[in-house]
Structures are given as structure tokens and as C-alpha cells.
C-alpha atoms as a PDB file:
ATOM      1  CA  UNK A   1     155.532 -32.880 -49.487  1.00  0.00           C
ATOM      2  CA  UNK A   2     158.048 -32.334 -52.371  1.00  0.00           C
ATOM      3  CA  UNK A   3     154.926 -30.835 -54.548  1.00  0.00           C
ATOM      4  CA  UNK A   4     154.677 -28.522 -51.920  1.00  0.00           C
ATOM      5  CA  UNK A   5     158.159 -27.454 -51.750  1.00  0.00           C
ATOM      6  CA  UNK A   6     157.989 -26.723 -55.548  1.00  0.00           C
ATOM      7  CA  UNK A   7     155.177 -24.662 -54.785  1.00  0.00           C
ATOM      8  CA  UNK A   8     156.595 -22.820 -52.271  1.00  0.00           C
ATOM      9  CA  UNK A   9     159.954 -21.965 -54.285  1.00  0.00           C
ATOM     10  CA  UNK A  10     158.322 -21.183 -57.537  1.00  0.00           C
ATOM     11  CA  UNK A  11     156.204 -18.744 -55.778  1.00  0.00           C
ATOM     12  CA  UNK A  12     159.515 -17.519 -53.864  1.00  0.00           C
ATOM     13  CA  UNK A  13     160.930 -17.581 -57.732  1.00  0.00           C
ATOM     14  CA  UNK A  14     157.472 -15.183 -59.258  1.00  0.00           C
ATOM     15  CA  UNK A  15     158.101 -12.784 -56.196  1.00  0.00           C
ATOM     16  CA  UNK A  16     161.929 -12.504 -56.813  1.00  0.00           C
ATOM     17  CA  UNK A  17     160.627 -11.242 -60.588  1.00  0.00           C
ATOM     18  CA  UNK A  18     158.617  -8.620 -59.146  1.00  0.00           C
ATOM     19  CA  UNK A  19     161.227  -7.341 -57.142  1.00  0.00           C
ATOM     20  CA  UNK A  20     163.433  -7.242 -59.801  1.00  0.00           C
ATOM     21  CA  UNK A  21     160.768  -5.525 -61.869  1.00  0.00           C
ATOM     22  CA  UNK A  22     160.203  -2.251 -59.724  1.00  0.00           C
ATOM     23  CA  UNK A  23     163.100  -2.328 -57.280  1.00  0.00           C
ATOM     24  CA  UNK A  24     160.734  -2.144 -54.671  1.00  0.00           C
ATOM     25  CA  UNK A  25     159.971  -4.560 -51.857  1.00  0.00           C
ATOM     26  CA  UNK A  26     156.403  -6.667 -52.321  1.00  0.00           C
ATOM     27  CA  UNK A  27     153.773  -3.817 -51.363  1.00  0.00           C
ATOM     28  CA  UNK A  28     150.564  -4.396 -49.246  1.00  0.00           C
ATOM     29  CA  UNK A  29     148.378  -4.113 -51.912  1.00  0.00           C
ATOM     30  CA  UNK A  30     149.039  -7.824 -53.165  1.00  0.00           C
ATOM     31  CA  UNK A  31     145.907  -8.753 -50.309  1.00  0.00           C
ATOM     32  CA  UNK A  32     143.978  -5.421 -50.917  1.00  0.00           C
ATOM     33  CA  UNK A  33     140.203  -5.701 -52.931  1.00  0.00           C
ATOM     34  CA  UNK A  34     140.622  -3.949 -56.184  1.00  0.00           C
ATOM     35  CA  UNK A  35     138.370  -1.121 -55.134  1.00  0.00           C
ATOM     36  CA  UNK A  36     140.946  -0.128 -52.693  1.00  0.00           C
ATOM     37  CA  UNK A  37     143.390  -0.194 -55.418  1.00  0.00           C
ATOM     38  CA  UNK A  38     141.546   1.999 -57.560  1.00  0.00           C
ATOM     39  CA  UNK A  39     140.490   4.737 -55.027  1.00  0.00           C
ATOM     40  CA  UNK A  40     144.614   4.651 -53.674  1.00  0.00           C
ATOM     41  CA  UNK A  41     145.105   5.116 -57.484  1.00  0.00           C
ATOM     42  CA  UNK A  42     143.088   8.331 -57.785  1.00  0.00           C
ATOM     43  CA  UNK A  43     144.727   9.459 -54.817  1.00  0.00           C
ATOM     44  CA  UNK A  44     147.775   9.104 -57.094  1.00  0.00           C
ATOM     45  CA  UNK A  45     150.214   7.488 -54.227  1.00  0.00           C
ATOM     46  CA  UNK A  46     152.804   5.853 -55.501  1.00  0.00           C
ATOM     47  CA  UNK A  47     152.729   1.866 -53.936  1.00  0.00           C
ATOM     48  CA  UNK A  48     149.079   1.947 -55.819  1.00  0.00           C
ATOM     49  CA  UNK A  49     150.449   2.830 -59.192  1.00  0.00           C
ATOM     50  CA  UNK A  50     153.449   0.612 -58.815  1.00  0.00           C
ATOM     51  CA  UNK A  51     151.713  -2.213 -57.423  1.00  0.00           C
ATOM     52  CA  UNK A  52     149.225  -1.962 -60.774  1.00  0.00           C
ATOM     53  CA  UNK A  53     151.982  -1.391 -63.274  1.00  0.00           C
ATOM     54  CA  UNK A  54     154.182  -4.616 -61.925  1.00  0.00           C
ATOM     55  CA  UNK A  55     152.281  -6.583 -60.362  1.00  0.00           C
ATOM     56  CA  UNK A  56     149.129  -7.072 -62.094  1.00  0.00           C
ATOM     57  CA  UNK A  57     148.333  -7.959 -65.807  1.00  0.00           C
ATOM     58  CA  UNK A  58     146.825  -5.123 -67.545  1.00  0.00           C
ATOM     59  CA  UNK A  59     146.663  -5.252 -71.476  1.00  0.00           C
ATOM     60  CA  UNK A  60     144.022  -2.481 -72.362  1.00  0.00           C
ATOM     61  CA  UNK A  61     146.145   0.456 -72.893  1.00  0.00           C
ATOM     62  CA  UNK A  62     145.773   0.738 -76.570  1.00  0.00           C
ATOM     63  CA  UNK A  63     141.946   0.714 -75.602  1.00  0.00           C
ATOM     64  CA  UNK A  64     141.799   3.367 -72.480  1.00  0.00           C
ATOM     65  CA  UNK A  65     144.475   5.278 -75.241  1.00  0.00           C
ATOM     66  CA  UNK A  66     142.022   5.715 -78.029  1.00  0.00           C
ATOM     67  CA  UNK A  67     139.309   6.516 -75.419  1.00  0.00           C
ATOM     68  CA  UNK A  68     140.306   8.896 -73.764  1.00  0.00           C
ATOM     69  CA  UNK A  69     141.294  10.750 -77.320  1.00  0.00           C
ATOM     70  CA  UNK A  70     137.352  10.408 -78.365  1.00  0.00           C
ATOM     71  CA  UNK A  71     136.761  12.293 -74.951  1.00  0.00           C
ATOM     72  CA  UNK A  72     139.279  14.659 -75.725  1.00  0.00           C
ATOM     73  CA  UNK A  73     137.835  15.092 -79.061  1.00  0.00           C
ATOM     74  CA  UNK A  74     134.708  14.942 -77.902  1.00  0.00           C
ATOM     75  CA  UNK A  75     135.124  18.172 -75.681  1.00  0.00           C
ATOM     76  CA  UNK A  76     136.967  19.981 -78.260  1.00  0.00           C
ATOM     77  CA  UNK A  77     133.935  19.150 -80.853  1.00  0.00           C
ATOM     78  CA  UNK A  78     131.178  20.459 -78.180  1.00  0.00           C
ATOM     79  CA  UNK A  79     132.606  23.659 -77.537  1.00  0.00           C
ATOM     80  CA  UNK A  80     133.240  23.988 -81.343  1.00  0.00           C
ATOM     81  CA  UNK A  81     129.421  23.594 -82.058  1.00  0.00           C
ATOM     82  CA  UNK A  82     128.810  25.440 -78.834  1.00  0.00           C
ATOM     83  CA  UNK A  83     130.580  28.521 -80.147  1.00  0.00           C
ATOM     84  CA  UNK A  84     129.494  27.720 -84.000  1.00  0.00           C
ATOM     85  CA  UNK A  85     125.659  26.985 -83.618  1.00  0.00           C
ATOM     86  CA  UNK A  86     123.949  27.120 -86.857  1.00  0.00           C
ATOM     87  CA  UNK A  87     119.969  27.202 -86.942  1.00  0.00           C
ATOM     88  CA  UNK A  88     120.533  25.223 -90.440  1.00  0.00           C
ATOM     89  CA  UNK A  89     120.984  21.778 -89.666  1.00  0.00           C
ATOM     90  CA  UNK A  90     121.195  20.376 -93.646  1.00  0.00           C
ATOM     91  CA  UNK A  91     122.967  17.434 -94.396  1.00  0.00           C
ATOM     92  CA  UNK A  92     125.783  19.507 -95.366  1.00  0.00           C
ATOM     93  CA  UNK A  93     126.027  21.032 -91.953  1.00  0.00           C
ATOM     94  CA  UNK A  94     125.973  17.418 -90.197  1.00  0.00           C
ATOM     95  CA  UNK A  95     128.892  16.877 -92.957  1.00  0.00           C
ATOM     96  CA  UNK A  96     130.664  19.829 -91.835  1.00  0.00           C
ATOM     97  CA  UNK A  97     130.279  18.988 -88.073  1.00  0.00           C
ATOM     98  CA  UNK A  98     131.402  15.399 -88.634  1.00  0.00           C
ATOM     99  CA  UNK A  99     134.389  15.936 -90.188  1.00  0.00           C
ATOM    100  CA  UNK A 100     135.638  18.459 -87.436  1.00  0.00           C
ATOM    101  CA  UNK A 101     135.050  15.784 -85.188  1.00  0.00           C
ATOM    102  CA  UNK A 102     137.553  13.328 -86.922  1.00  0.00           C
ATOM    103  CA  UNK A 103     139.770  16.421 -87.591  1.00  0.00           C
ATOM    104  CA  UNK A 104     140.121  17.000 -83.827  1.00  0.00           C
ATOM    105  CA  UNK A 105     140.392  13.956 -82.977  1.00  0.00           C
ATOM    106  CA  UNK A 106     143.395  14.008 -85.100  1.00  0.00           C
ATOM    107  CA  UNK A 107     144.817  17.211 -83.590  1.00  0.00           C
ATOM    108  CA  UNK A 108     144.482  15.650 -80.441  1.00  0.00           C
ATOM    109  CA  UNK A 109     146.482  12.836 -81.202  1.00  0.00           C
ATOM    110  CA  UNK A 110     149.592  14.437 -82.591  1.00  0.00           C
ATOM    111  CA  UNK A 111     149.334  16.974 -79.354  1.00  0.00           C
ATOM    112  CA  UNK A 112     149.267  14.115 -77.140  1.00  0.00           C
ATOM    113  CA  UNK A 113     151.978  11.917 -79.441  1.00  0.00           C
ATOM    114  CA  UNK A 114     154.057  15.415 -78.716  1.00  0.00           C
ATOM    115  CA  UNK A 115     153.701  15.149 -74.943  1.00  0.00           C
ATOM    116  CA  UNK A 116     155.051  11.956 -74.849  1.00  0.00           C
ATOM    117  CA  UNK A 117     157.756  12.885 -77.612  1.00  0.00           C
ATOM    118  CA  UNK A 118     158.714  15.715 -75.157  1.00  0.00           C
ATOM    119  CA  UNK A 119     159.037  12.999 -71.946  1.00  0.00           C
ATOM    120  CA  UNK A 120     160.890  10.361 -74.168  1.00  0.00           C
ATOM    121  CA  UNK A 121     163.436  12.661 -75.446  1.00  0.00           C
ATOM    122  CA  UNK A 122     164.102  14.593 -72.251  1.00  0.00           C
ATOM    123  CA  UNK A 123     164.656  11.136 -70.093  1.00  0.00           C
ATOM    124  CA  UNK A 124     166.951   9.765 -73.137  1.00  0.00           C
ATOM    125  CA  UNK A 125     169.113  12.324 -72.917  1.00  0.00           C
ATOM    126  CA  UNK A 126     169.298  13.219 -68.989  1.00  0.00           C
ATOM    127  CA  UNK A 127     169.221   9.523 -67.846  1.00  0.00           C
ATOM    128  CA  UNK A 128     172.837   8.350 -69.425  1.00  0.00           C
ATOM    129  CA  UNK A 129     174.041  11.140 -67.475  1.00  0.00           C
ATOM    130  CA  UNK A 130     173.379   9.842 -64.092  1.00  0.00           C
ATOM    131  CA  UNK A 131     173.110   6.223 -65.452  1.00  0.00           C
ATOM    132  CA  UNK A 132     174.405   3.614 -68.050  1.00  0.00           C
ATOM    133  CA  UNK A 133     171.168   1.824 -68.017  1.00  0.00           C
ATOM    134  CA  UNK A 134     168.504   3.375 -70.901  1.00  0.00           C
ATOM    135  CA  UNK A 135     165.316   3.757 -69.658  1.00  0.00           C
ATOM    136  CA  UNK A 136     162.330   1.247 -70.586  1.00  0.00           C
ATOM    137  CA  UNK A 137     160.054   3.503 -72.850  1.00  0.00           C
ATOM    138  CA  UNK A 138     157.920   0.630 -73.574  1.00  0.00           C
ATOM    139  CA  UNK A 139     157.167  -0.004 -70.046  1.00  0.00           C
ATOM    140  CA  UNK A 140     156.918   3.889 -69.292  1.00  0.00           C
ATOM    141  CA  UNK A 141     154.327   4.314 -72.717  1.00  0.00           C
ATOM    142  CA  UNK A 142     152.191   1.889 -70.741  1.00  0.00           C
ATOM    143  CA  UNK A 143     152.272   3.312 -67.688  1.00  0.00           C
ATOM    144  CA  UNK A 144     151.361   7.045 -69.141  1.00  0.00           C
ATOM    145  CA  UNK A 145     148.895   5.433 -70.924  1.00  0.00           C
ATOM    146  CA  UNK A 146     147.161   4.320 -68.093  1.00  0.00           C
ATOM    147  CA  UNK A 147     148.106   6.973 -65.761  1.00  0.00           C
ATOM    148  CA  UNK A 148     146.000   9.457 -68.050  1.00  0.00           C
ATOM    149  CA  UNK A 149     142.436   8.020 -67.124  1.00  0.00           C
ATOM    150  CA  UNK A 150     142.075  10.668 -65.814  1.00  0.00           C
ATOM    151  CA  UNK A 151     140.584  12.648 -69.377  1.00  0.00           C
ATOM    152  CA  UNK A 152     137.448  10.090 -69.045  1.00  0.00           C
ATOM    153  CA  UNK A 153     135.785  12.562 -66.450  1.00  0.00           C
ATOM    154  CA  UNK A 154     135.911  14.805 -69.326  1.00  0.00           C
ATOM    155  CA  UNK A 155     132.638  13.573 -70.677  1.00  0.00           C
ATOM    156  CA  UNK A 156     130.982  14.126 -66.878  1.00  0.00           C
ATOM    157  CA  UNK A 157     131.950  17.759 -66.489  1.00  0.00           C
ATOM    158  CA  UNK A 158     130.664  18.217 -70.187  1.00  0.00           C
ATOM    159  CA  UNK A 159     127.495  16.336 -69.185  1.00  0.00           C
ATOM    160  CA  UNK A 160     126.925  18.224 -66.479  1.00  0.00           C
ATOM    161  CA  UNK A 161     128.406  21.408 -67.115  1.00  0.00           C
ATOM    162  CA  UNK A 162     127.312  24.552 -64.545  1.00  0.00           C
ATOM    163  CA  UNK A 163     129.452  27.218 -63.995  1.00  0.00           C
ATOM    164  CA  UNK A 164     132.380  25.737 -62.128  1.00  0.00           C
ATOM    165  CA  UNK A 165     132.708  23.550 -65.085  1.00  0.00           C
ATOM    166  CA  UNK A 166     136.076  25.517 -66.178  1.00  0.00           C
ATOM    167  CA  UNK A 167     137.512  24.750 -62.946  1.00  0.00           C
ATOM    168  CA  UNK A 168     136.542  21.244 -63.474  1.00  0.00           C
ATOM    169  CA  UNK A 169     138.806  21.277 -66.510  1.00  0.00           C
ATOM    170  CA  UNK A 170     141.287  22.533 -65.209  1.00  0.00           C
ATOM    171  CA  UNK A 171     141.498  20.328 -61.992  1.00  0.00           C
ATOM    172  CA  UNK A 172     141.176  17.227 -64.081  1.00  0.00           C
ATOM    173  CA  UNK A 173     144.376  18.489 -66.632  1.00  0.00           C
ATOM    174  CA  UNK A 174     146.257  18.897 -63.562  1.00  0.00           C
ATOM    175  CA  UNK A 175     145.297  15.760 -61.976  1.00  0.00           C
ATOM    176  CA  UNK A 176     146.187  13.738 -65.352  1.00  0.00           C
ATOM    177  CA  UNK A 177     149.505  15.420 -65.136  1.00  0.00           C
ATOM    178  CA  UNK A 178     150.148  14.346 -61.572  1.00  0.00           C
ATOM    179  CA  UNK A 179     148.962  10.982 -62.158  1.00  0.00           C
ATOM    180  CA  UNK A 180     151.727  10.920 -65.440  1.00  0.00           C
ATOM    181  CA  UNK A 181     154.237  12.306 -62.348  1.00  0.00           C
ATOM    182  CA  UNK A 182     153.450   9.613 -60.524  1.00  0.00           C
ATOM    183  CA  UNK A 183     154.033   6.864 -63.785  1.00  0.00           C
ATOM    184  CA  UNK A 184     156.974   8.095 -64.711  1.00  0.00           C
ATOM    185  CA  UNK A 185     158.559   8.401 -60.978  1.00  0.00           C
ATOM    186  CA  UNK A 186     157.071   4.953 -60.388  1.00  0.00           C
ATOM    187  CA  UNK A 187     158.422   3.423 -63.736  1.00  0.00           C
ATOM    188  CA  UNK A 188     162.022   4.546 -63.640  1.00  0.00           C
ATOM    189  CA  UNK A 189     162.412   4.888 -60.017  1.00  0.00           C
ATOM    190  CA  UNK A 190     163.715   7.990 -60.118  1.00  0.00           C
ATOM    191  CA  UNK A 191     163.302  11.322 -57.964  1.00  0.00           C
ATOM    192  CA  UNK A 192     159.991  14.129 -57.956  1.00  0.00           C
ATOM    193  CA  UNK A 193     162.828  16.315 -59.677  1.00  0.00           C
ATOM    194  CA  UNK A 194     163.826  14.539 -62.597  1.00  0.00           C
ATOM    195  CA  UNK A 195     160.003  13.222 -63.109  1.00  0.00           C
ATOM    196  CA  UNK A 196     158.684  17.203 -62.974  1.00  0.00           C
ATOM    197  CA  UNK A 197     161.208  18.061 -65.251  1.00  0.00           C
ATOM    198  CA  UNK A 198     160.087  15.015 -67.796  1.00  0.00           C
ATOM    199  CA  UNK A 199     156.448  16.391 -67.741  1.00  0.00           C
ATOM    200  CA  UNK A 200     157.705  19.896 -68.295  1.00  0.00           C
ATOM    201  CA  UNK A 201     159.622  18.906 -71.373  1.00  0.00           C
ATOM    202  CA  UNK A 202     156.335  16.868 -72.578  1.00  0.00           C
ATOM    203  CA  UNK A 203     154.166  19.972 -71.495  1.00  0.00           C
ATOM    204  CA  UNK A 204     156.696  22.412 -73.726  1.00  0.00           C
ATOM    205  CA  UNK A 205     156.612  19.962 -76.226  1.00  0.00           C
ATOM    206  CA  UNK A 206     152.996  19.854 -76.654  1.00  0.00           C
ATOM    207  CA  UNK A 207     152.392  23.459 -76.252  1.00  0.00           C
ATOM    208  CA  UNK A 208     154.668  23.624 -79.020  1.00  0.00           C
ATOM    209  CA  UNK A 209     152.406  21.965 -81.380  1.00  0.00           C
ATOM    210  CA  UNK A 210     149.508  23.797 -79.990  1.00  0.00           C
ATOM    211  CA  UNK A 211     151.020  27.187 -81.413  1.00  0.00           C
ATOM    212  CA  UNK A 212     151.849  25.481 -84.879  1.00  0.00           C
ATOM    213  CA  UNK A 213     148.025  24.401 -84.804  1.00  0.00           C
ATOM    214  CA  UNK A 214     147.084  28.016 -83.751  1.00  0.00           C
ATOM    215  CA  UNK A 215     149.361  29.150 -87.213  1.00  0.00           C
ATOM    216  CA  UNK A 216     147.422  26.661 -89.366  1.00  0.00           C
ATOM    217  CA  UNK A 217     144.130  27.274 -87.766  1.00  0.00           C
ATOM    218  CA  UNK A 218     143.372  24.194 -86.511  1.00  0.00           C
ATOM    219  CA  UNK A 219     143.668  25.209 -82.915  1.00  0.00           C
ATOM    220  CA  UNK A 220     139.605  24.541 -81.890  1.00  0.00           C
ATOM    221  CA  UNK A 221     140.014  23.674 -78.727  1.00  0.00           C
ATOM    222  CA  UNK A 222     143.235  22.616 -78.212  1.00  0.00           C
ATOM    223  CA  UNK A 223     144.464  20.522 -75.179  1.00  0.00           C
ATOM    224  CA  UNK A 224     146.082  23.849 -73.810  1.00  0.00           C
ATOM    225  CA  UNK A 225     142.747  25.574 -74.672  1.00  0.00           C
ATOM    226  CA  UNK A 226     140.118  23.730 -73.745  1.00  0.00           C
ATOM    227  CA  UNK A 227     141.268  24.764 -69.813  1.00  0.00           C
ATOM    228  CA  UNK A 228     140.396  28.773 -70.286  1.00  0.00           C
ATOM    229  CA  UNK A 229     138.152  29.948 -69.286  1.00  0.00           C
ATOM    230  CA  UNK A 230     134.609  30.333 -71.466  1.00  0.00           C
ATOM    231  CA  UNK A 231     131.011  31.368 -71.827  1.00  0.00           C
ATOM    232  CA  UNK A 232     128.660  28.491 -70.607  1.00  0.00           C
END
């Protein structure tokens, strides 16, 4: 009996933690199959994202980060060679083709380090305003990390490209953006305002660097770009 008691309050002591954690009370997903998880997830709602960023264990965003960069890069590469076909294919050519690869891989990095630069700095200095408590930035780079899964149906609508596939782009950038809405509202328990100003910031931010790319000429399909419109 007294090993069950212990049971009992150290459970009562790991859901305490939670509700600490999100300032939330225990959600109904705790008894929900993952699948139904995921698909509330997609549906960006906001018990799905904060029931996955506090109460379960997730340790591949450095993985799903770097991923979703290759498909980003990926994108940006395809409608370079799309644009630059050359009936030459040398080894020089292959060169040339590999290294804009890695090169916008890179740009796409630094514009997505610029959108997160541009949430960070906004929420450091609006949230001492309204509260003496900093916000977590190491919880909230995990949660945008994950919250911008979204970019992996980039390789799909690339696949299987037709002529909506411009829309396609555009619906997923604006559903990665909701989903980082939803992360950052969910994170820092704060209000739809301050979290649509936050991606604004990051938005400005990044657009930012995609005009000092444009002045370099580096700006190949840039994450602002890749969304117009185009021949297919």
C-alpha cells in the first residue's frame, strides 16, 4: 500500500511540473493516439502544440532544422536550374550547379537565422514592459523549430508541380507562419496580438536580408521569392 501511495504522489508531483511548465491545466491529449496529435497539430490549435512542446520529449529539432533548410534549398536550387538550363552538362557545369546548391543553402540559413533574430529581439524588448519575467528563448527556438515542419511539403509541391503549384507555395509559407503564431503564443502564453506582432518583426527582419541579398546578387530564390508567381 505505501508503494502505491508513492506512486500516486510522485505522479501528482510530474503533473504539478507540467502545470508549472505551460500555465495551463493537464490537456486531453495526454490519452489521445499520436495520430490525433499530429493531424490537431496541422490544424495548428493550440492544446495540440502545447501539449507536444510540454508534455512530451522531443529532441530532434536540430534535425527537422537542417531539413527543412535542404528543402528550402532544394526549391531555391530547382527553380535556379529551371530558369538556367544549359544543354552542356560538363563536369564544370555539375561544379557550377553544386556549389549554388551549398550557396543557397547558406542564404537560406542566414534568412531564416534573421526571422528568428527579428522574433527574439522584438519579444526582449516588448515583454519587460508588461512583465519582469524574460522570456525563455531556448524553449521558444525549440518550439519554432518544430512549428516550421511545415517547409517539408516543399519537396511534394516541387515533385508534383502543375499549375496551382504557386499557390501551393504560398499556402504552405503562410501555414508555417501560423504554425510559428501558434509556438510562440503557446510558449510564452501570451495574446494573438503580441504573437502577430513577433512574426511581423521576424518577417521585416528577414525581408530585410532578402533585399541585402538582392544588392549582392545572391537573391535566387529567396524565401520571400520563391512565393511569386512563375513560369512552370
Amino acid at each position: 500500500m505505501p508503494a502505491v501511495v508513492e506512486n500516486v504522489i510522485a505522479a501528482l508531483s510530474h503533473l504539478s511540473r507540467l502545470l508549472k511548465s505551460c500555465q495551463k491545466p493537464v490537456d486531453k491529449y495526454i490519452e489521445y493516439d499520436p495520430v490525433i496529435i499530429l493531424i490537431n497539430a496541422i490544424l495548428c490549435k493550440a492544446q495540440a502544440y502545447r501539449h507536444i512542446l510540454f508534455n512530451t520529449k522531443i529532441n530532434m529539432h536540430g534535425k527537422l532544422c537542417i531539413f527543412c533548410l535542404l528543402c528550402d534549398a532544394y526549391l531555391r536550387w530547382w527553380q535556379l536550374q529551371d530558369s538556367n538550363q544549359s544543354p552542356d552538362p560538363d563536369d564544370f557545369i555539375r561544379y557550377a550547379k553544386e556549389w549554388d546548391f551549398y550557396r543557397l543553402f547558406t542564404v537560406a540559413s542566414l534568412e531564416q537565422a534573421a526571422f528568428f533574430v527579428g522574433i527574439f529581439t522584438f519579444l526582449w524588448v516588448e515583454r519587460p514592459i508588461t512583465e519582469k519575467k524574460k522570456p525563455n528563448f531556448v524553449l521558444l527556438l525549440k518550439a519554432l523549430l518544430l512549428s516550421s515542419y511545415g517547409k517539408l511539403l516543399l519537396i511534394p509541391a516541387v515533385i508534383w508541380e502543375h499549375d496551382y503549384t504557386p499557390l501551393c507555395l504560398r499556402l504552405i509559407k503562410l501555414f508555417v507562419l501560423t504554425s510559428n503564431f501558434q509556438a510562440i503564443r503557446v510558449t510564452l502564453n501570451v495574446n494573438r496580438k503580441l504573437s502577430f506582432l513577433a512574426i511581423l518583426s521576424g518577417s521585416l527582419l528577414e525581408s530585410a536580408m532578402v533585399y541585402f541579398f538582392q544588392r549582392v546578387e545572391w537573391d535566387v530564390g529567396s524565401d520571400c521569392a520563391i512565393y511569386r508567381s512563375q513560369d512552370f
